[in-house]
Every structure is written in C-alpha cells, then in structure tokens.
C-alpha atoms as a PDB file:
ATOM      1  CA  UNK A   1      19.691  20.942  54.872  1.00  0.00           C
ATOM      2  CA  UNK A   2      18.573  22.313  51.237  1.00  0.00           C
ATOM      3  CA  UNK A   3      15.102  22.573  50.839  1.00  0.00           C
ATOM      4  CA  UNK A   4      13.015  21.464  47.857  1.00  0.00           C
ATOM      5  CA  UNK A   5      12.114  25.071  46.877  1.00  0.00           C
ATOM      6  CA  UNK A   6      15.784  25.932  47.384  1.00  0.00           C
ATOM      7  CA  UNK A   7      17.156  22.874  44.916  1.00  0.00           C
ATOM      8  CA  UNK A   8      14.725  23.826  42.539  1.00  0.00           C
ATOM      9  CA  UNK A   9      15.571  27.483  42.492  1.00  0.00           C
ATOM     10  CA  UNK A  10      19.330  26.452  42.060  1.00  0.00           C
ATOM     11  CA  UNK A  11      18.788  24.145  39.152  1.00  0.00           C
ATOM     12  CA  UNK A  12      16.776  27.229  37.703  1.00  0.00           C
ATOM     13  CA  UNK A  13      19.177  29.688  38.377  1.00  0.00           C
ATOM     14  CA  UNK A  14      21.882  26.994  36.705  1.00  0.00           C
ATOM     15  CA  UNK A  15      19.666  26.697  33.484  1.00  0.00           C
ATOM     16  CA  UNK A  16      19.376  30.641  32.745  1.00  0.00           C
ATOM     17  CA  UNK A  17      23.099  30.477  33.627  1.00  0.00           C
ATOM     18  CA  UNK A  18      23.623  27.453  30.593  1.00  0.00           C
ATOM     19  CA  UNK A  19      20.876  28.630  28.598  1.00  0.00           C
ATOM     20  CA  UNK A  20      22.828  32.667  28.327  1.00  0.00           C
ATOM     21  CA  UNK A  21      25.992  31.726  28.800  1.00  0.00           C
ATOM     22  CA  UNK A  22      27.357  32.456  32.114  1.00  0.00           C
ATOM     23  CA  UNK A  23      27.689  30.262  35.258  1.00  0.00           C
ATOM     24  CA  UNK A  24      25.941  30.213  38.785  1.00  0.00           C
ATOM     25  CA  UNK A  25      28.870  32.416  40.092  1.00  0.00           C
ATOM     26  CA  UNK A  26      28.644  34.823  37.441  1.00  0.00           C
ATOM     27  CA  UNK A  27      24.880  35.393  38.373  1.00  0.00           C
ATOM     28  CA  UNK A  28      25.976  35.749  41.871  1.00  0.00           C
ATOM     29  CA  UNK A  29      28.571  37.936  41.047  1.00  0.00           C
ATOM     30  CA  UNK A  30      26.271  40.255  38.695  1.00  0.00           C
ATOM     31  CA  UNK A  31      23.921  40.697  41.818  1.00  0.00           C
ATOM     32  CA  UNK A  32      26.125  42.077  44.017  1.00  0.00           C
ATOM     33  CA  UNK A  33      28.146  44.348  42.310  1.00  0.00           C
ATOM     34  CA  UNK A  34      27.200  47.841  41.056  1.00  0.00           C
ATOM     35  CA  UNK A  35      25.983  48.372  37.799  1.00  0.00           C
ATOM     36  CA  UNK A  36      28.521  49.609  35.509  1.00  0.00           C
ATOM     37  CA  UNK A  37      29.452  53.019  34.929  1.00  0.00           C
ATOM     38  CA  UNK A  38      27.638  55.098  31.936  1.00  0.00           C
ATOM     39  CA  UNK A  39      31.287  55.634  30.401  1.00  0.00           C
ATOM     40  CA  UNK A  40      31.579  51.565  30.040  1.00  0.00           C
ATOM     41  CA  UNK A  41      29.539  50.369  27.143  1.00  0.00           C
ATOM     42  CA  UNK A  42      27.118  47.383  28.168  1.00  0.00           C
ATOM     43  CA  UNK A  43      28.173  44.176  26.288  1.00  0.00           C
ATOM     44  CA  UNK A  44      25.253  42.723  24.346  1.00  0.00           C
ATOM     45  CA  UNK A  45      24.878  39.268  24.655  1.00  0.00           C
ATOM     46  CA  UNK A  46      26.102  36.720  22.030  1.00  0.00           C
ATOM     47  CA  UNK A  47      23.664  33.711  22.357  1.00  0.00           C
ATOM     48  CA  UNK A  48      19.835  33.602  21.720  1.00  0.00           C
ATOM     49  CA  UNK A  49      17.637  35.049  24.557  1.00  0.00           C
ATOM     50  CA  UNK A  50      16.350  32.081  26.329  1.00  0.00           C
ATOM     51  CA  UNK A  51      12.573  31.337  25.126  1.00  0.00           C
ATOM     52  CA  UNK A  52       9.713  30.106  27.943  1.00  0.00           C
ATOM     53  CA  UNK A  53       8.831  26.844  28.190  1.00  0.00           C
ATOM     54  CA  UNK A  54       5.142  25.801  27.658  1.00  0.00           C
ATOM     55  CA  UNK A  55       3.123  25.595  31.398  1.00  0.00           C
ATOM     56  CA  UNK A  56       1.383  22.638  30.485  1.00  0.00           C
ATOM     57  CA  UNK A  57       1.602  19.561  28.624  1.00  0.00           C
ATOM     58  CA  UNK A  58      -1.544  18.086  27.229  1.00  0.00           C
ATOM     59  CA  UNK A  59      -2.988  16.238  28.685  1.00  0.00           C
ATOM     60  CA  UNK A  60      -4.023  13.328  26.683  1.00  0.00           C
ATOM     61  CA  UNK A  61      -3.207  11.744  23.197  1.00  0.00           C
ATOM     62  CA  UNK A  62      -5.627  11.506  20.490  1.00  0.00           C
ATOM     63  CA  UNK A  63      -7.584   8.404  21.106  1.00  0.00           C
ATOM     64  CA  UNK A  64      -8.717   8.121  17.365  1.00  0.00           C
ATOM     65  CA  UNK A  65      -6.413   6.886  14.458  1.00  0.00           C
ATOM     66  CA  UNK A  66      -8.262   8.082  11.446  1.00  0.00           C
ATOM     67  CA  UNK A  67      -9.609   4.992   9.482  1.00  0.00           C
ATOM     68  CA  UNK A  68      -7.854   2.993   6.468  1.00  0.00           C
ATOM     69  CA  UNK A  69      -9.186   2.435   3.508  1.00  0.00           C
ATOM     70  CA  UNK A  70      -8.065  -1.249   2.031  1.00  0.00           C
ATOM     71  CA  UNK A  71      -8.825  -1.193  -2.333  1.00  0.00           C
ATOM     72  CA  UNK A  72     -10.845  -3.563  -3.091  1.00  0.00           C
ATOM     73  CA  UNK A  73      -9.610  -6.449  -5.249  1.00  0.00           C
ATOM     74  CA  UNK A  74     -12.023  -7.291  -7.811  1.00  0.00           C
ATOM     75  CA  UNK A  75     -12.881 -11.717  -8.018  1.00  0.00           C
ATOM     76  CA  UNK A  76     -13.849 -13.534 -10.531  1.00  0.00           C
ATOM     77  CA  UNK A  77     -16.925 -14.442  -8.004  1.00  0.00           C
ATOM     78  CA  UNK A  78     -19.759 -11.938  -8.332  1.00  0.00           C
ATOM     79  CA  UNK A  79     -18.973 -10.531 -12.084  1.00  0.00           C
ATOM     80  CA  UNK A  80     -21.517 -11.355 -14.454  1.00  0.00           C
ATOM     81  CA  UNK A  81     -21.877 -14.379 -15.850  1.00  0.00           C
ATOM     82  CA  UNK A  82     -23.644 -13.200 -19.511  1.00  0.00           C
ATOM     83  CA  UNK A  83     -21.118 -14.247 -22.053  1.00  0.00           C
ATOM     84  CA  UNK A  84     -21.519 -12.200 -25.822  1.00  0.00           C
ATOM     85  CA  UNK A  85     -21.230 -15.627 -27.343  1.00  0.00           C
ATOM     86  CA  UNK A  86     -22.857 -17.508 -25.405  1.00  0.00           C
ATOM     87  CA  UNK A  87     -22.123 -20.794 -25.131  1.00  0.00           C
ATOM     88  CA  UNK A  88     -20.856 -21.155 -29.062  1.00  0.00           C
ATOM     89  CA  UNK A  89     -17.004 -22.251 -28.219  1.00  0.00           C
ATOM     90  CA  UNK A  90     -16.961 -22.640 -31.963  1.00  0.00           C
ATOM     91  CA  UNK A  91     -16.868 -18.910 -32.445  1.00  0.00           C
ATOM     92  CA  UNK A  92     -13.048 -19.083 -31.040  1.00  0.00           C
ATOM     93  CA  UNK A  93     -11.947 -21.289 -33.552  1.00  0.00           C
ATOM     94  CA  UNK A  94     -10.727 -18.103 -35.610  1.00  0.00           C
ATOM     95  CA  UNK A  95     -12.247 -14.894 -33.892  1.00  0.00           C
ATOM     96  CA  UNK A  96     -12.067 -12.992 -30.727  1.00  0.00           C
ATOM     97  CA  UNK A  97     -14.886 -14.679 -28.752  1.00  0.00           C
ATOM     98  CA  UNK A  98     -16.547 -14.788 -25.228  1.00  0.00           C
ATOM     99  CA  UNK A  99     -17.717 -17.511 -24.088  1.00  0.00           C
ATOM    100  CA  UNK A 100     -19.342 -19.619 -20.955  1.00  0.00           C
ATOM    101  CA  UNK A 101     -17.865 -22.819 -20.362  1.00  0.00           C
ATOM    102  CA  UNK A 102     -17.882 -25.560 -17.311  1.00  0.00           C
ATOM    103  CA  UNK A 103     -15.648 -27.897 -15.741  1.00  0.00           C
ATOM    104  CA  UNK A 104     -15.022 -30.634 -18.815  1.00  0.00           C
ATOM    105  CA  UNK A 105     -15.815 -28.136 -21.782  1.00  0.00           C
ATOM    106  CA  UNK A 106     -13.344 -28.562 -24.359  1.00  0.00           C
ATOM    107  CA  UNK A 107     -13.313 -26.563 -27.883  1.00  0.00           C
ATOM    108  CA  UNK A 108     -10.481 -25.483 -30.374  1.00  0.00           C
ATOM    109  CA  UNK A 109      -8.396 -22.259 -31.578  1.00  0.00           C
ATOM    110  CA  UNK A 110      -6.843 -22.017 -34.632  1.00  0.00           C
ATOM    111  CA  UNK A 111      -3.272 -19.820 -34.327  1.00  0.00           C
ATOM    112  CA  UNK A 112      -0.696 -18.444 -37.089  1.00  0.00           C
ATOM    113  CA  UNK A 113       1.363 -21.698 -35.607  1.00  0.00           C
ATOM    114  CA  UNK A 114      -1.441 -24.195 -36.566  1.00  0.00           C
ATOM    115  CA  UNK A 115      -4.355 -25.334 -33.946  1.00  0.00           C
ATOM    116  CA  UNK A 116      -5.016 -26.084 -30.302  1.00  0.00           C
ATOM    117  CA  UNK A 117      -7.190 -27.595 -28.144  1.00  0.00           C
ATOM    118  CA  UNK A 118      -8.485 -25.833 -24.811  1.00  0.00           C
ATOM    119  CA  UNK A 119      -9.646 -28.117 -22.180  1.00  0.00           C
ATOM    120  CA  UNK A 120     -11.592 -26.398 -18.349  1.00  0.00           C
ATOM    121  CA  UNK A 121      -9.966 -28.881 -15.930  1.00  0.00           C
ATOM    122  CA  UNK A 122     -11.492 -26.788 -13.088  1.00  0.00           C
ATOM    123  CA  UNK A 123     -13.513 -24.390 -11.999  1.00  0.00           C
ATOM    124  CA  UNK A 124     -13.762 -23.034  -8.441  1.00  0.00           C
ATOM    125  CA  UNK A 125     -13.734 -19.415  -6.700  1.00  0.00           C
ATOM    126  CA  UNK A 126     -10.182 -19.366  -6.653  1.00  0.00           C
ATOM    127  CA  UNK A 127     -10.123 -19.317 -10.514  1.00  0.00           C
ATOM    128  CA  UNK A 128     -10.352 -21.687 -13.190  1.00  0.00           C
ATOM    129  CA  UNK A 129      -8.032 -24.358 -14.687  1.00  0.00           C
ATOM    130  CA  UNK A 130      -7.050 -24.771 -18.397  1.00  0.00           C
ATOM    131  CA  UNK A 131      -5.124 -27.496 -20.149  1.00  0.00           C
ATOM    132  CA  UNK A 132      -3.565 -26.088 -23.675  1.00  0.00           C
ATOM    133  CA  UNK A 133      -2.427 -28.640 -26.270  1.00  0.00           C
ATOM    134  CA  UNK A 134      -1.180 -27.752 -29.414  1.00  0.00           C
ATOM    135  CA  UNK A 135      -1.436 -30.130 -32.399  1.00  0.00           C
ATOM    136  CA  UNK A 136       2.191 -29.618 -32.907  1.00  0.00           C
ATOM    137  CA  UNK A 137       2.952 -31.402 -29.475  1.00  0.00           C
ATOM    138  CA  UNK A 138       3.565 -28.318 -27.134  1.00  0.00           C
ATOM    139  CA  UNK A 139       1.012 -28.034 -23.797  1.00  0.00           C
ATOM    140  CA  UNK A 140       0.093 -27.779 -20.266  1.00  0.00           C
ATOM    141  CA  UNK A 141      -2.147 -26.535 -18.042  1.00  0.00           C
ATOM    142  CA  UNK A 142      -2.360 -23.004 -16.575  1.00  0.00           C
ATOM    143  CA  UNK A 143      -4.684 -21.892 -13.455  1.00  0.00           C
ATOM    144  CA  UNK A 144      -6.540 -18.005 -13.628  1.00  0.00           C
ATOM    145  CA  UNK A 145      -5.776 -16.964 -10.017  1.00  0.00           C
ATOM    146  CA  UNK A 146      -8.966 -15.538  -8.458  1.00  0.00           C
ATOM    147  CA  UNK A 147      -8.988 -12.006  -9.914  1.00  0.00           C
ATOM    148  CA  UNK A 148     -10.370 -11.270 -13.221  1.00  0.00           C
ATOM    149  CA  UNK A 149      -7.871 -10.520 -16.290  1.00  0.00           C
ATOM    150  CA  UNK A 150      -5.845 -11.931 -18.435  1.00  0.00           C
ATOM    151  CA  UNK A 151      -3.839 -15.619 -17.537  1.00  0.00           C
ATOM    152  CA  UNK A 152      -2.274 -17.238 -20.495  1.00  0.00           C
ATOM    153  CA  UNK A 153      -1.141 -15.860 -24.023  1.00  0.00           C
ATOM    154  CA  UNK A 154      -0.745 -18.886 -26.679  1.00  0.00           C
ATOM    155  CA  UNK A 155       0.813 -17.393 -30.048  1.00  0.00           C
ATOM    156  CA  UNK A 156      -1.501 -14.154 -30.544  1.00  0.00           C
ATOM    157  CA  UNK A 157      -4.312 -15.949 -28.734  1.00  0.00           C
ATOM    158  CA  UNK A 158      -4.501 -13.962 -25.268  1.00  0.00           C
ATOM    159  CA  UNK A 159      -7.179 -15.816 -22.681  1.00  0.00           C
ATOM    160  CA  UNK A 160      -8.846 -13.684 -19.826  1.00  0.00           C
ATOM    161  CA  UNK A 161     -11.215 -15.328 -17.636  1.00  0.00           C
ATOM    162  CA  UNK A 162     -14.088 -12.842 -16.758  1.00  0.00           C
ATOM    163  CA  UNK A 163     -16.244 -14.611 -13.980  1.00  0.00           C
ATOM    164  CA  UNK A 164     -16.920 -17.522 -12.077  1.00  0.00           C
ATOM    165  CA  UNK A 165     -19.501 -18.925 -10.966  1.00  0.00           C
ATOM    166  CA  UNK A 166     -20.333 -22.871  -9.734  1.00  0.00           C
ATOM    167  CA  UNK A 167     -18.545 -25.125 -12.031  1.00  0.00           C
ATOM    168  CA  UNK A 168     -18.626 -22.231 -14.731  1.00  0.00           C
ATOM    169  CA  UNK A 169     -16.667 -19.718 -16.124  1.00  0.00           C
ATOM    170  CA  UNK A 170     -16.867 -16.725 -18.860  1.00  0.00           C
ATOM    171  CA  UNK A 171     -13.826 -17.156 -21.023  1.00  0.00           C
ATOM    172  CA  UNK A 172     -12.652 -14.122 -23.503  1.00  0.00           C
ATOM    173  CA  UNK A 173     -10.385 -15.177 -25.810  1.00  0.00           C
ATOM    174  CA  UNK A 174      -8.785 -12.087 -27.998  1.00  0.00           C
ATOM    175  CA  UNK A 175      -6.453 -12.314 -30.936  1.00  0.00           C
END
C-alpha cells in the first residue's frame, strides 16, 4: 500500500522530471549510476531551471473596493432664479434677453423669417414646456429636459432654459 508521503513524493519527483525534461526513470536511472567520467563533457541542460513555488497563498482578498465617484448632473432645480431682464419678455422681441416667465406667459420674437410667438405650457422639475408658432404657420411645442442648456433653435433664435423653480422658469433667448 503507497503511503500519502510516498504519493506525494512521486508526483514531486514526476514534476522536476516534466518541469527539466526527463522522466521518473531517468531520475532513477541518474541515481544509481556513477557519475560520468572527467573525459565526457557534462551536457548542459536545454530548458529553463525550474523556479520555486511561493509557500503560501494569502490569505484573504481585499475586502475594500475603492469608492466611485458618479459626476454630478447639473438640474434646472436649484440654479438661480435672478433673470438679467427680469421679467420684461418684451426685451426678446429683437435682442438676446433673459428672462423669468411662468406657466401661461406668452411674449414674441421677431426672426430674419418674420415673427413668433412663445407660449410656457409647463413648468415642472423635469423641465419646462414651450409651444412655438410662427406667424407664417409653422409650430409646435418642445419640452427642456431637466438639465440646464440649450432646447430649441428657431431661425437664429437659440432658447436655453436656465432654472426652474415652482411654476417658473429663467428663459435665455440668444440670437
């Protein structure tokens, strides 16, 4: 019966044999004959010497993963709600303006195509809602999304919404 120490030295024994080379019998073979004669010149070997294996493994994992950082998306909720113009929607009519408007507000914008009227459907966190109808027939409404920025370009009219806030809104219109 083959011990447990005696399997294990085999399979050892086997490895070296793999890892240089040569097989079990060779090793066996190398042990009990003499060594070679001085005359005879001592073949070098032709595959890597065989490197040791770590003793121990560790012994745990890291436990901590190191912590993500998630970029904050700016909202429309929490900017501020001071508009340059105020107010004055009629400011827009043929300049760049900024101005605070509610739910209802409704003002016109005069473009190199001829004028529009801008109606706030809706205002809420997740944005606001305009309605854009040209004189010359052509409109529709268009929602903000909830981050601040540009929405909707009408002819060289380009309309960011800024900040929300109740059932109001800072509107930037730039030509």
């Amino acid at each position: 019966m083959v011990t447990l120490r005696a399997f294990g030295a085999a399979v050892l024994v086997g490895l070296i044999g793999l890892t240089v080379g040569c097989s079990a019998d060779d090793i066996g073979a190398a042990a009990s004959s003499p060594p070679p004669a001085a005359s005879t010149p001592t073949p070098t070997p032709t595959s890597p010497t065989p490197t040791a294996l770590p003793t121990a493994l560790p012994t745990a994992l890291p436990t901590s993963t190191p912590a993500r950082t998630t970029p904050r998306v700016p909202t429309l909720v929490g900017q501020s709600m001071k508009a340059k113009d105020g107010r004055n929607t009629s400011r827009c009519l043929k300049k760049s303006c900024e101005v605070l408007v509610s739910t209802g507000s409704q003002f016109r914008i005069k473009t190199s195509k001829g004028f529009a009227t801008i109606t706030i459907v809706a205002v809420s966190p997740q944005g606001l809602t305009i309605g854009l109808y040209g004189d010359s027939g052509f409109g529709g409404q268009t929602s903000s999304g909830s981050a601040p920025g540009e929405f909707v370009a009408y002819n060289e009219v380009h309309i960011s919404a800024l900040a929300v806030s109740g059932k109001s809104a800072v509107l930037r219109l730039t030509r």
